[in-house]
Structures are given as structure tokens and as C-alpha cells.
PDB file of N, CA and C in Angstrom:
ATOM      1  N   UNK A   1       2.457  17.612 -33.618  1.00  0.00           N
ATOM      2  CA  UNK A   1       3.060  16.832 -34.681  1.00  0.00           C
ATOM      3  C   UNK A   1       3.918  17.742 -35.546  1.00  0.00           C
ATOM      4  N   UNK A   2       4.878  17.218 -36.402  1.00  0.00           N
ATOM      5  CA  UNK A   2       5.975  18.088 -37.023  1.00  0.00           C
ATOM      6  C   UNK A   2       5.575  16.841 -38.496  1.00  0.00           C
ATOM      7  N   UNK A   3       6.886  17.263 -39.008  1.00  0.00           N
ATOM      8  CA  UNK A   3       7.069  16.989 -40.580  1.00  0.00           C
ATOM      9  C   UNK A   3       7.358  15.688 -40.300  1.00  0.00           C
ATOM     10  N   UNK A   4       7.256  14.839 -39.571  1.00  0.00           N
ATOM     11  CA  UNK A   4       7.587  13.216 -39.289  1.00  0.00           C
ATOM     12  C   UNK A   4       6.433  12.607 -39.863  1.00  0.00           C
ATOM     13  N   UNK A   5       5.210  12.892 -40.000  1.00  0.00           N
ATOM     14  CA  UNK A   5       4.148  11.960 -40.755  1.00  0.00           C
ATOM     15  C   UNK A   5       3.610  12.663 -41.629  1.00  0.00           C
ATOM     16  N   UNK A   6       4.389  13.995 -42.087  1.00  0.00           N
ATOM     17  CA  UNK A   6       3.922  14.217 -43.542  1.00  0.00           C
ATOM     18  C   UNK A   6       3.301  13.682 -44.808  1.00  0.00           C
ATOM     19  N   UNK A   7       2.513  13.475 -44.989  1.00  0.00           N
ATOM     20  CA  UNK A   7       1.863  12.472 -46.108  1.00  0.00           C
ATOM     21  C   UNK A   7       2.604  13.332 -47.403  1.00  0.00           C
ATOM     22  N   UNK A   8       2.396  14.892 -47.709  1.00  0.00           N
ATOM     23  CA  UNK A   8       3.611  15.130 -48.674  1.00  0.00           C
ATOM     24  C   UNK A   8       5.020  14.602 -49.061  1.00  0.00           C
ATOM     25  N   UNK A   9       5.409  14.390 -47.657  1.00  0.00           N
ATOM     26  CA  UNK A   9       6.357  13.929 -47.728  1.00  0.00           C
ATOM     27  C   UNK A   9       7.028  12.720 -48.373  1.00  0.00           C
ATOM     28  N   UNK A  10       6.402  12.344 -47.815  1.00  0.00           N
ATOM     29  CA  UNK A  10       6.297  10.188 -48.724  1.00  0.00           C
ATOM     30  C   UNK A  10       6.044  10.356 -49.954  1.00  0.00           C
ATOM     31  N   UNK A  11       4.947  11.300 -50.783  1.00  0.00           N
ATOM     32  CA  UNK A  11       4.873  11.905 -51.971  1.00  0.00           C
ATOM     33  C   UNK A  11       6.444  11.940 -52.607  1.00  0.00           C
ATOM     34  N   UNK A  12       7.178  12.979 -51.858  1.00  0.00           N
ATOM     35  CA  UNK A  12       8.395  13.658 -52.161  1.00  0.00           C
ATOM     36  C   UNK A  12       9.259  12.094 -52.004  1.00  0.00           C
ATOM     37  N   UNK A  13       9.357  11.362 -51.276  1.00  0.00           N
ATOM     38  CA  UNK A  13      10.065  10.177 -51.022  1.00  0.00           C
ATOM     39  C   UNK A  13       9.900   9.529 -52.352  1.00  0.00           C
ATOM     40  N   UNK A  14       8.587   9.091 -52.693  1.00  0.00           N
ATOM     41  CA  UNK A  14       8.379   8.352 -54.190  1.00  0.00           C
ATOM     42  C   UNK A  14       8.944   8.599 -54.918  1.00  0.00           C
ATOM     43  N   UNK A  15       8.663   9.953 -55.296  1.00  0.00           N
ATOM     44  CA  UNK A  15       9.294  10.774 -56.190  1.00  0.00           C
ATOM     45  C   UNK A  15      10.782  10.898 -57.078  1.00  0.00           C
ATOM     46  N   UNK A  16      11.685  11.253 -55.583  1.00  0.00           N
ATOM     47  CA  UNK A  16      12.939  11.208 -55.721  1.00  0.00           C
ATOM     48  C   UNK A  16      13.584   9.808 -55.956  1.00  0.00           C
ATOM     49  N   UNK A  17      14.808  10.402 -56.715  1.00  0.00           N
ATOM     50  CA  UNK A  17      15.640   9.305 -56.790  1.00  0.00           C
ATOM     51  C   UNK A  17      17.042   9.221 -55.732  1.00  0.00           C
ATOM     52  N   UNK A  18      17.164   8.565 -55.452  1.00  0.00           N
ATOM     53  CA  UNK A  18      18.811   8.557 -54.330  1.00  0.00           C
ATOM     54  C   UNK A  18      19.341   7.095 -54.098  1.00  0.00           C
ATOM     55  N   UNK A  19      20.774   6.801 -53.898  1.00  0.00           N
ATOM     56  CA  UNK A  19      21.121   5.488 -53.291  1.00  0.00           C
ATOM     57  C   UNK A  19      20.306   5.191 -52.538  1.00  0.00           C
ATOM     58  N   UNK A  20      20.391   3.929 -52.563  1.00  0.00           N
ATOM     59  CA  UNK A  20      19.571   2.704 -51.573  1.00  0.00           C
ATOM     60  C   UNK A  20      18.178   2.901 -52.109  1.00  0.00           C
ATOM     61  N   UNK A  21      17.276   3.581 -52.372  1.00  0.00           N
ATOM     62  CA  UNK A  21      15.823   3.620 -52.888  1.00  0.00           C
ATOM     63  C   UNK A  21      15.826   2.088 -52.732  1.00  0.00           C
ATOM     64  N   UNK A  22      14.562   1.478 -52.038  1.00  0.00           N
ATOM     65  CA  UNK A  22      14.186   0.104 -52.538  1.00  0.00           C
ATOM     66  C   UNK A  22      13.085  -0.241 -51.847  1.00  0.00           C
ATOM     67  N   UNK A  23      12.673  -1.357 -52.616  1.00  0.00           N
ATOM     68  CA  UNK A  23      10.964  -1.766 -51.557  1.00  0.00           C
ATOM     69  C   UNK A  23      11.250  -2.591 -50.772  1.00  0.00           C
ATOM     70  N   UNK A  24      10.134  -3.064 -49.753  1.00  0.00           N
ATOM     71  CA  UNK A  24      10.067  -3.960 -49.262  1.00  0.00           C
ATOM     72  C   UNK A  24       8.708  -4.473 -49.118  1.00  0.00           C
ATOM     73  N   UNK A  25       9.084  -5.485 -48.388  1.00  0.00           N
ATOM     74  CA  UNK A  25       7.128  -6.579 -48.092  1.00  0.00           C
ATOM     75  C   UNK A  25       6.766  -6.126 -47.388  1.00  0.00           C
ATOM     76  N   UNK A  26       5.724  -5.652 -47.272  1.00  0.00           N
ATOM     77  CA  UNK A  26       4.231  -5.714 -46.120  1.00  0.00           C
ATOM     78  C   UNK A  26       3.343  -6.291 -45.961  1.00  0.00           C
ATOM     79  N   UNK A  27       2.650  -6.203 -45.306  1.00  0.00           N
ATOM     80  CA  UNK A  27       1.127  -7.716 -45.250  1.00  0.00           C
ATOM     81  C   UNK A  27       0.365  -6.381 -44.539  1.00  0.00           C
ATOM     82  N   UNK A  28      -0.707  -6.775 -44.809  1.00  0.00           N
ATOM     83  CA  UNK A  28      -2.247  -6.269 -44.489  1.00  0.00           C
ATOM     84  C   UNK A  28      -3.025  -6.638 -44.670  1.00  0.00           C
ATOM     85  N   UNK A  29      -4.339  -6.880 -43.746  1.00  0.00           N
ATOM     86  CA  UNK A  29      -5.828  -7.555 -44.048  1.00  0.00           C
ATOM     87  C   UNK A  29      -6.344  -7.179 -44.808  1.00  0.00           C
ATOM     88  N   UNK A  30      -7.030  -7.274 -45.669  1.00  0.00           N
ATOM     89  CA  UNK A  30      -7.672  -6.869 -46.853  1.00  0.00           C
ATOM     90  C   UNK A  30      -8.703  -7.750 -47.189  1.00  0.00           C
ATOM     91  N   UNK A  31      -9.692  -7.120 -47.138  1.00  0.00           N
ATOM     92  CA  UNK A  31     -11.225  -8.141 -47.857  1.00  0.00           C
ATOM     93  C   UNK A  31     -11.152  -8.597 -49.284  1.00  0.00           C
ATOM     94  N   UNK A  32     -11.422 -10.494 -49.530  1.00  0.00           N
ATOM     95  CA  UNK A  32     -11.734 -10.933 -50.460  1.00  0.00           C
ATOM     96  C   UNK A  32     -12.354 -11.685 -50.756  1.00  0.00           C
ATOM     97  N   UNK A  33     -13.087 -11.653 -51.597  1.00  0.00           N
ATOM     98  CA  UNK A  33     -14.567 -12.300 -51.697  1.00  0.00           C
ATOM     99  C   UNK A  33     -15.167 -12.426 -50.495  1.00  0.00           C
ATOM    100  N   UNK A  34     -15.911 -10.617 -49.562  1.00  0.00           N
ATOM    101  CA  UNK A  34     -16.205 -10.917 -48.563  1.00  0.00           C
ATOM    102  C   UNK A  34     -15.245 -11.068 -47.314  1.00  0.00           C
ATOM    103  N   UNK A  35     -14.705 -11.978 -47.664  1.00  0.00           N
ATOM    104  CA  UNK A  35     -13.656 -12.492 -46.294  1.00  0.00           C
ATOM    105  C   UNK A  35     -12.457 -11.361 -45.681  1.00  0.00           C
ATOM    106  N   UNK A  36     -11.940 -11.542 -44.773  1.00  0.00           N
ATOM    107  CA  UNK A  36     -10.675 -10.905 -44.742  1.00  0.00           C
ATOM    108  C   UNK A  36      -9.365 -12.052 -44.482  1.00  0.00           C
ATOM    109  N   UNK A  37      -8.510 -11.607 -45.721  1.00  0.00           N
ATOM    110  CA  UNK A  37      -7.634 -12.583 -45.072  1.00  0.00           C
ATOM    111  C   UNK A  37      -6.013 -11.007 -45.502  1.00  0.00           C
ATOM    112  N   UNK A  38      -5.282 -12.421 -44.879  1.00  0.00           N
ATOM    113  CA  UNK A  38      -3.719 -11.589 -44.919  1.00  0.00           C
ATOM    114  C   UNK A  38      -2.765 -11.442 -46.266  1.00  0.00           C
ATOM    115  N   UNK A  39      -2.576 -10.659 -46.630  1.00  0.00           N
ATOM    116  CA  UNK A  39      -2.013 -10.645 -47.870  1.00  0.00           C
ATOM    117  C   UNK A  39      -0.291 -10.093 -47.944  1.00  0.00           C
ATOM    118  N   UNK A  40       0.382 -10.072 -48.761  1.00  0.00           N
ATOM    119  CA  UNK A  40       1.788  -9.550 -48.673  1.00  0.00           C
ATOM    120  C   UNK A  40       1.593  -8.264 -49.811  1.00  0.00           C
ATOM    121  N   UNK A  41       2.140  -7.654 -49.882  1.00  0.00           N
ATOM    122  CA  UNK A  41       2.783  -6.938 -50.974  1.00  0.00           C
ATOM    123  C   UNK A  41       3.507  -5.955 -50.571  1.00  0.00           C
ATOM    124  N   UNK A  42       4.321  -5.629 -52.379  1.00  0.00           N
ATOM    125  CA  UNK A  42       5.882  -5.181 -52.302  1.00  0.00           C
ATOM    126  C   UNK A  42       5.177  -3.119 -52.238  1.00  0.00           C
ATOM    127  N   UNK A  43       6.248  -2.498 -51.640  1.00  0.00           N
ATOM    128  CA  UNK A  43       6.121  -1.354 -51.642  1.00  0.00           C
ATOM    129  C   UNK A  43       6.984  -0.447 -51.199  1.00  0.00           C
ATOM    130  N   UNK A  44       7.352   0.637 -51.464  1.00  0.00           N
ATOM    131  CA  UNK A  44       8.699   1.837 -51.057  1.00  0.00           C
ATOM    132  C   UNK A  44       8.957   1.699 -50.080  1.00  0.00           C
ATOM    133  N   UNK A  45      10.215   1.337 -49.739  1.00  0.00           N
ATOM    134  CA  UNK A  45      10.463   1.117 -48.105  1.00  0.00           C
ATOM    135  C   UNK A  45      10.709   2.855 -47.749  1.00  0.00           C
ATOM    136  N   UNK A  46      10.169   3.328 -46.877  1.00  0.00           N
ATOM    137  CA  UNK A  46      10.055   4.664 -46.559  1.00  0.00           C
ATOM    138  C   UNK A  46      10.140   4.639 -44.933  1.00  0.00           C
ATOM    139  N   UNK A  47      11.277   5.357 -44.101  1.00  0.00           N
ATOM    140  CA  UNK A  47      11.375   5.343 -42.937  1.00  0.00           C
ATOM    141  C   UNK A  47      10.949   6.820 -42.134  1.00  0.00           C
ATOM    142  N   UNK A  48      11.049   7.586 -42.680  1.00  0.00           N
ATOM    143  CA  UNK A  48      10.815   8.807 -42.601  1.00  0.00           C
ATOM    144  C   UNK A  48      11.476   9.694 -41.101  1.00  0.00           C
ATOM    145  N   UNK A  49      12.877   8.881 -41.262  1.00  0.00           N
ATOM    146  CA  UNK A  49      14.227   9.198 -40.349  1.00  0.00           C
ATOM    147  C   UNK A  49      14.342  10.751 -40.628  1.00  0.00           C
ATOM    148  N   UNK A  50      15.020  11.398 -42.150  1.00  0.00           N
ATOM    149  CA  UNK A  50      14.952  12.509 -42.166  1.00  0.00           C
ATOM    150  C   UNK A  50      13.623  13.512 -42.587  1.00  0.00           C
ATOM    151  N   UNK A  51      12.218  13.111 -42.785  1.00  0.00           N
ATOM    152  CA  UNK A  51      11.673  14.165 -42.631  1.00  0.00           C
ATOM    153  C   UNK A  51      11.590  15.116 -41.510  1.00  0.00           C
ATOM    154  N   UNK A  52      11.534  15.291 -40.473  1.00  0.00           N
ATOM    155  CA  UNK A  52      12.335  16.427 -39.701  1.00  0.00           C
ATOM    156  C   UNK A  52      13.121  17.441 -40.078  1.00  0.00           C
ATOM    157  N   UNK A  53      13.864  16.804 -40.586  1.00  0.00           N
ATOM    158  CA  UNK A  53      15.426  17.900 -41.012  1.00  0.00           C
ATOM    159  C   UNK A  53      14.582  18.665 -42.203  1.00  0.00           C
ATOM    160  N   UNK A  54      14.134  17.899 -42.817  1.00  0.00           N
ATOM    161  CA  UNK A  54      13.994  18.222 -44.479  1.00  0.00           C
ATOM    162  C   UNK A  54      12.480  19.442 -44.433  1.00  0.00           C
ATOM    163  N   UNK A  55      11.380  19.223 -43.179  1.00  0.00           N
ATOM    164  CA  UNK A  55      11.034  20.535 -42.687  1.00  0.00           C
ATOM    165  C   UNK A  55      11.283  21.751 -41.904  1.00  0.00           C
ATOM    166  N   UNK A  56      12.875  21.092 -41.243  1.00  0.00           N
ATOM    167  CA  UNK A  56      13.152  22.351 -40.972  1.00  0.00           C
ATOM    168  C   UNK A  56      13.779  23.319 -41.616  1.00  0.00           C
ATOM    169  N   UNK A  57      14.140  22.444 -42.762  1.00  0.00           N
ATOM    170  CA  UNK A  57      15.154  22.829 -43.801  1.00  0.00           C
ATOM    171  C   UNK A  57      13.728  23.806 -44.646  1.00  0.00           C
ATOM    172  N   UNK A  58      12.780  23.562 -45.131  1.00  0.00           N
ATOM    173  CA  UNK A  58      11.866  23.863 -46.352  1.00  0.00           C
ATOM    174  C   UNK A  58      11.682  25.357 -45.332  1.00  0.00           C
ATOM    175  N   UNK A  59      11.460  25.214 -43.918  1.00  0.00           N
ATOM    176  CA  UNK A  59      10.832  26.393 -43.081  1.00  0.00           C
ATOM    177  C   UNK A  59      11.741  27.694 -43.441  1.00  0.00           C
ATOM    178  N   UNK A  60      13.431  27.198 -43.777  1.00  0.00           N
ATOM    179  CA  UNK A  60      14.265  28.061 -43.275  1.00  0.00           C
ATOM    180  C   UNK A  60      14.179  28.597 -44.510  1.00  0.00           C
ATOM    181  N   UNK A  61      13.990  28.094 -45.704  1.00  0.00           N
ATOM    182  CA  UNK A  61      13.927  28.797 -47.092  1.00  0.00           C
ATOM    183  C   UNK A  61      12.709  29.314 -47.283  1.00  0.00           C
ATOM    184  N   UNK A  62      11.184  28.975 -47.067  1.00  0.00           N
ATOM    185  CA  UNK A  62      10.066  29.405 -47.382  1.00  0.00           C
ATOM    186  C   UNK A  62       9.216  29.758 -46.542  1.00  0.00           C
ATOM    187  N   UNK A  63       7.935  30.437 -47.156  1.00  0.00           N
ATOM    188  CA  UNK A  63       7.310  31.020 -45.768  1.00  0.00           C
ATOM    189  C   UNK A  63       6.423  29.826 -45.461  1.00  0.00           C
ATOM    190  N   UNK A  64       6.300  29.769 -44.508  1.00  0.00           N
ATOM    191  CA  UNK A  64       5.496  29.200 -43.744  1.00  0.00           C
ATOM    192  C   UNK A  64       4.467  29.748 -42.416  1.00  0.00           C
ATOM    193  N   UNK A  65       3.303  29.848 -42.106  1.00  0.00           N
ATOM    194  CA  UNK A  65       2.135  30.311 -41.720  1.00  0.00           C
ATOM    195  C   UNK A  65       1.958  29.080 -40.714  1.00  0.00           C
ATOM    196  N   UNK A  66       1.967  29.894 -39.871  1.00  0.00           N
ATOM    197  CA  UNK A  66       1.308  29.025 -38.115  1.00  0.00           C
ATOM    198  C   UNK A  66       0.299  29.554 -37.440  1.00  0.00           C
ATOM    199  N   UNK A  67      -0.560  28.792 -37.417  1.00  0.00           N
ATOM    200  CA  UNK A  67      -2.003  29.243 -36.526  1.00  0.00           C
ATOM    201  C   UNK A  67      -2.545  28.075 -35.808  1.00  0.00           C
ATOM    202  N   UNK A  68      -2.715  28.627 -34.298  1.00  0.00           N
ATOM    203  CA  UNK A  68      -3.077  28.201 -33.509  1.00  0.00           C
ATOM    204  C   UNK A  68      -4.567  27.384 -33.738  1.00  0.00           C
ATOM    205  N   UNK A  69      -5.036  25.842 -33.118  1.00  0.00           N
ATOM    206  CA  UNK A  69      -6.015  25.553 -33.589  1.00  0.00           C
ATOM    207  C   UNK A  69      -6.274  24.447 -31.855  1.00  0.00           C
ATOM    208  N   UNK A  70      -7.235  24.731 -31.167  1.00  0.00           N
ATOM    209  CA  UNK A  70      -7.247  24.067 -29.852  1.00  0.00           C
ATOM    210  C   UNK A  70      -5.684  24.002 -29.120  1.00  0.00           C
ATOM    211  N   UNK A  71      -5.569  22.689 -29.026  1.00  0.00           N
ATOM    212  CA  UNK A  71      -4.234  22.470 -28.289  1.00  0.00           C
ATOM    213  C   UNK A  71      -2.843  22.405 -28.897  1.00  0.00           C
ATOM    214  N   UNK A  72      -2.842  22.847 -30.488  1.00  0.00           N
ATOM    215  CA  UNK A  72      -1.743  22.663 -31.488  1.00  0.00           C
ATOM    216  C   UNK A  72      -1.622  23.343 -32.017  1.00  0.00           C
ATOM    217  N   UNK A  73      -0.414  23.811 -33.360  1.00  0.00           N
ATOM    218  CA  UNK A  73      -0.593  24.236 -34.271  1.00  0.00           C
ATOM    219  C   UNK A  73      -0.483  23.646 -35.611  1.00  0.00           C
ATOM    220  N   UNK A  74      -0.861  24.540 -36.437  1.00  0.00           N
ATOM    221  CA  UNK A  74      -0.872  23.851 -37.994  1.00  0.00           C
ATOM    222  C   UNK A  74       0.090  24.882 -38.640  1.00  0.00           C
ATOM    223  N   UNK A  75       0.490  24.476 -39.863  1.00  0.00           N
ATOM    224  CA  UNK A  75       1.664  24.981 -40.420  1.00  0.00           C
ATOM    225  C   UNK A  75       0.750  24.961 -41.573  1.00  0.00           C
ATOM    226  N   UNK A  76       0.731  26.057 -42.451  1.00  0.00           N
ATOM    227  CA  UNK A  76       0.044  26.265 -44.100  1.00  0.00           C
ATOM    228  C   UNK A  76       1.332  26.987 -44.866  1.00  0.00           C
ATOM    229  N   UNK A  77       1.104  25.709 -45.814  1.00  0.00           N
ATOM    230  CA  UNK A  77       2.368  26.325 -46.892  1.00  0.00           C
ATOM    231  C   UNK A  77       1.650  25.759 -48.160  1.00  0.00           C
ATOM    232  N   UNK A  78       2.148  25.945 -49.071  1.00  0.00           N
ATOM    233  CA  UNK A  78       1.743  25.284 -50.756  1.00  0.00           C
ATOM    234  C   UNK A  78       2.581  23.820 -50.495  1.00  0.00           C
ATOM    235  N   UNK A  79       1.640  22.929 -50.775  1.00  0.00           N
ATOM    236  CA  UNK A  79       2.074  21.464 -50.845  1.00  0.00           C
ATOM    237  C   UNK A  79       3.193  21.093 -51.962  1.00  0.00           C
ATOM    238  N   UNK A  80       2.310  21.943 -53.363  1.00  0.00           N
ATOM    239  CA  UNK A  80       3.510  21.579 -54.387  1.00  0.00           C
ATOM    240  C   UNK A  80       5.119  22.313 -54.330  1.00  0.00           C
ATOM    241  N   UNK A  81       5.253  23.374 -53.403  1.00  0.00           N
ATOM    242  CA  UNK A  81       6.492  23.838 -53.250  1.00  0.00           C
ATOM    243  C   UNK A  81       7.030  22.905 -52.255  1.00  0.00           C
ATOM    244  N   UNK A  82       6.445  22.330 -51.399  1.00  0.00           N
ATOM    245  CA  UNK A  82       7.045  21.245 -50.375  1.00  0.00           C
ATOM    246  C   UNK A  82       7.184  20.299 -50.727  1.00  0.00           C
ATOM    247  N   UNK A  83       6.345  19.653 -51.926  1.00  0.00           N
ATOM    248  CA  UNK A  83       7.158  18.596 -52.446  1.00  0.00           C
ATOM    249  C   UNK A  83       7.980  18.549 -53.142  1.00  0.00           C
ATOM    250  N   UNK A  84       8.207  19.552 -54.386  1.00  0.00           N
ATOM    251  CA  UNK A  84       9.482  19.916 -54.932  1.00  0.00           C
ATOM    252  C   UNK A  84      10.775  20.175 -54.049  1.00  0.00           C
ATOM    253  N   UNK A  85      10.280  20.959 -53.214  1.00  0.00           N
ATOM    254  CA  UNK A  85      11.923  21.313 -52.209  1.00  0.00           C
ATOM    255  C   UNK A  85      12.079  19.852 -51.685  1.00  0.00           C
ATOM    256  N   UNK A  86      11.389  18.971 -51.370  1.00  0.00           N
ATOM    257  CA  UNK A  86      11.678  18.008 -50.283  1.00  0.00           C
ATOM    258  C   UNK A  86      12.636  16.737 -51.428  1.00  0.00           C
ATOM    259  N   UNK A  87      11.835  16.486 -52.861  1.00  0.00           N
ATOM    260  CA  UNK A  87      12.324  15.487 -54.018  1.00  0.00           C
ATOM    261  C   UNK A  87      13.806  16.244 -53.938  1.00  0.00           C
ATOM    262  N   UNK A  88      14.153  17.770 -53.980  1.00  0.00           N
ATOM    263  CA  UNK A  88      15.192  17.918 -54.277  1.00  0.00           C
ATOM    264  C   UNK A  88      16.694  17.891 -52.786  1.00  0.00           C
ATOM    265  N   UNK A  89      16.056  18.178 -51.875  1.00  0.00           N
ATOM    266  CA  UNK A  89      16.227  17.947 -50.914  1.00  0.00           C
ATOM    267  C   UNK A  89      17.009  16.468 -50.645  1.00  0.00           C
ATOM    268  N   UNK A  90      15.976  15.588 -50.889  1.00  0.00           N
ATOM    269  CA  UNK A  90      16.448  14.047 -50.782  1.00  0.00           C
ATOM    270  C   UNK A  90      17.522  13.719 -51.701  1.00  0.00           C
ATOM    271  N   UNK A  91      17.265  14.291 -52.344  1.00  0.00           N
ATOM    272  CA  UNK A  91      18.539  13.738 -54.077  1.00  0.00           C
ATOM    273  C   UNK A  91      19.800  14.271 -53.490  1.00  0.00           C
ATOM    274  N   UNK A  92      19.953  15.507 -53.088  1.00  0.00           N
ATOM    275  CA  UNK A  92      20.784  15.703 -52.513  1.00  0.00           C
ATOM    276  C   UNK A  92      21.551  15.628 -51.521  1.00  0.00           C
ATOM    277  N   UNK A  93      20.472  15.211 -50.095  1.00  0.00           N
ATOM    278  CA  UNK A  93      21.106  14.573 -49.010  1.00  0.00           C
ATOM    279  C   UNK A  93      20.730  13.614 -48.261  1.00  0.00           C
ATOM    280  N   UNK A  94      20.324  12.626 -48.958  1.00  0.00           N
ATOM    281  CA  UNK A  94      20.029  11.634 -48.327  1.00  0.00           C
ATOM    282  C   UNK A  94      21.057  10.557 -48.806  1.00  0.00           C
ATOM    283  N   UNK A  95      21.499   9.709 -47.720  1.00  0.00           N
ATOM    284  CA  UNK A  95      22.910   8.375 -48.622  1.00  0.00           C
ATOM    285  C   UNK A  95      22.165   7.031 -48.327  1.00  0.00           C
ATOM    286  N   UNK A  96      22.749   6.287 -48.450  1.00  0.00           N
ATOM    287  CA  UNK A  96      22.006   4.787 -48.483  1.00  0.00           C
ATOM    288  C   UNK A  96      21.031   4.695 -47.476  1.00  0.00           C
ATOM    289  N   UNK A  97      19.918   4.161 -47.511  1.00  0.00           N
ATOM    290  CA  UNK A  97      18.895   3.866 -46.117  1.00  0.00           C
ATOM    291  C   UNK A  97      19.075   2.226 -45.826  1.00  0.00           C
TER     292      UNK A  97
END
């Protein structure tokens, strides 16, 4: 896995401001009173098209630490420097979604 399901990331997405920013509807089951039924609600439309770029971009400026773990690796960096680079990142190059 790479910077495509970053949960920082979406952090950094909230965050920032840029053209197009906007929500949209979702639905999800959710228990009520007991039951489960289907519900809607509004929330950050987040595609996460350029997180990719925007970690390869954070790699090329900061350090970043790779260690092997079974069949993958993991990447250790400070979260709050990745979300700052990434909010600023987006403001700057991201255009309408």
C-alpha cells in the first residue's frame, strides 16, 4: 500500500482549503433503536486521486524511514509534518475536483 488510503491524508484534505472543496451524500447502515436501517448523510467529498503525488512529493522533501515487516513495508514519518506538508500541498496544487 502507498499514500492512496492514508487516513492522514483525508485529515490534510479536511483541513485545506482549495477550489471545488464540497460535500456530498452517503448512506450507511447504522443502528437505531436496536434496528439497523439506511441512513443518508452529507460529508467531504474526498477522492483521494492525488494522494500519491502528494507522498511522493512529502518523501522528496522529508525523511522518511522504511522497514521491512512480513511481506511489506511501512514508511515512519511524524504524522503532524505530513499533514501540514500535505494541507499545504493541496492549497497549492490541487484545481477543481
Amino acid at each position: 500500500m502507498g499514500y492512496d488510503k492514508n487516513t492522514s491524508l483525508h485529515l490534510a484534505d479536511a483541513r485545506a482549503e482549495y477550489p471545488g472543496k464540497h460535500t456530498c451524500v452517503e448512506h450507511s447502515a447504522v443502528l437505531e433503536n436496536g434496528r439497523r436501517v439506511w441512513k443518508a448523510y452529507e460529508t467531504l467529498f474526498v477522492d483521494g486521486e492525488d494522494f500519491t503525488a502528494i507522498g511522493a512529493a512529502f518523501e522528496a522533501a522529508r525523511p522518511v524511514k522504511k522497514a521491512p515487516v512480513g511481506q511489506t513495508e511501512l514508511s515512519l514519518m511524524r504524522q503532524r509534518e505530513l499533514v501540514d506538508f500535505a494541507v499545504e500541498w493541496i492549497e497549492k496544487n490541487r484545481t477543481v475536483v
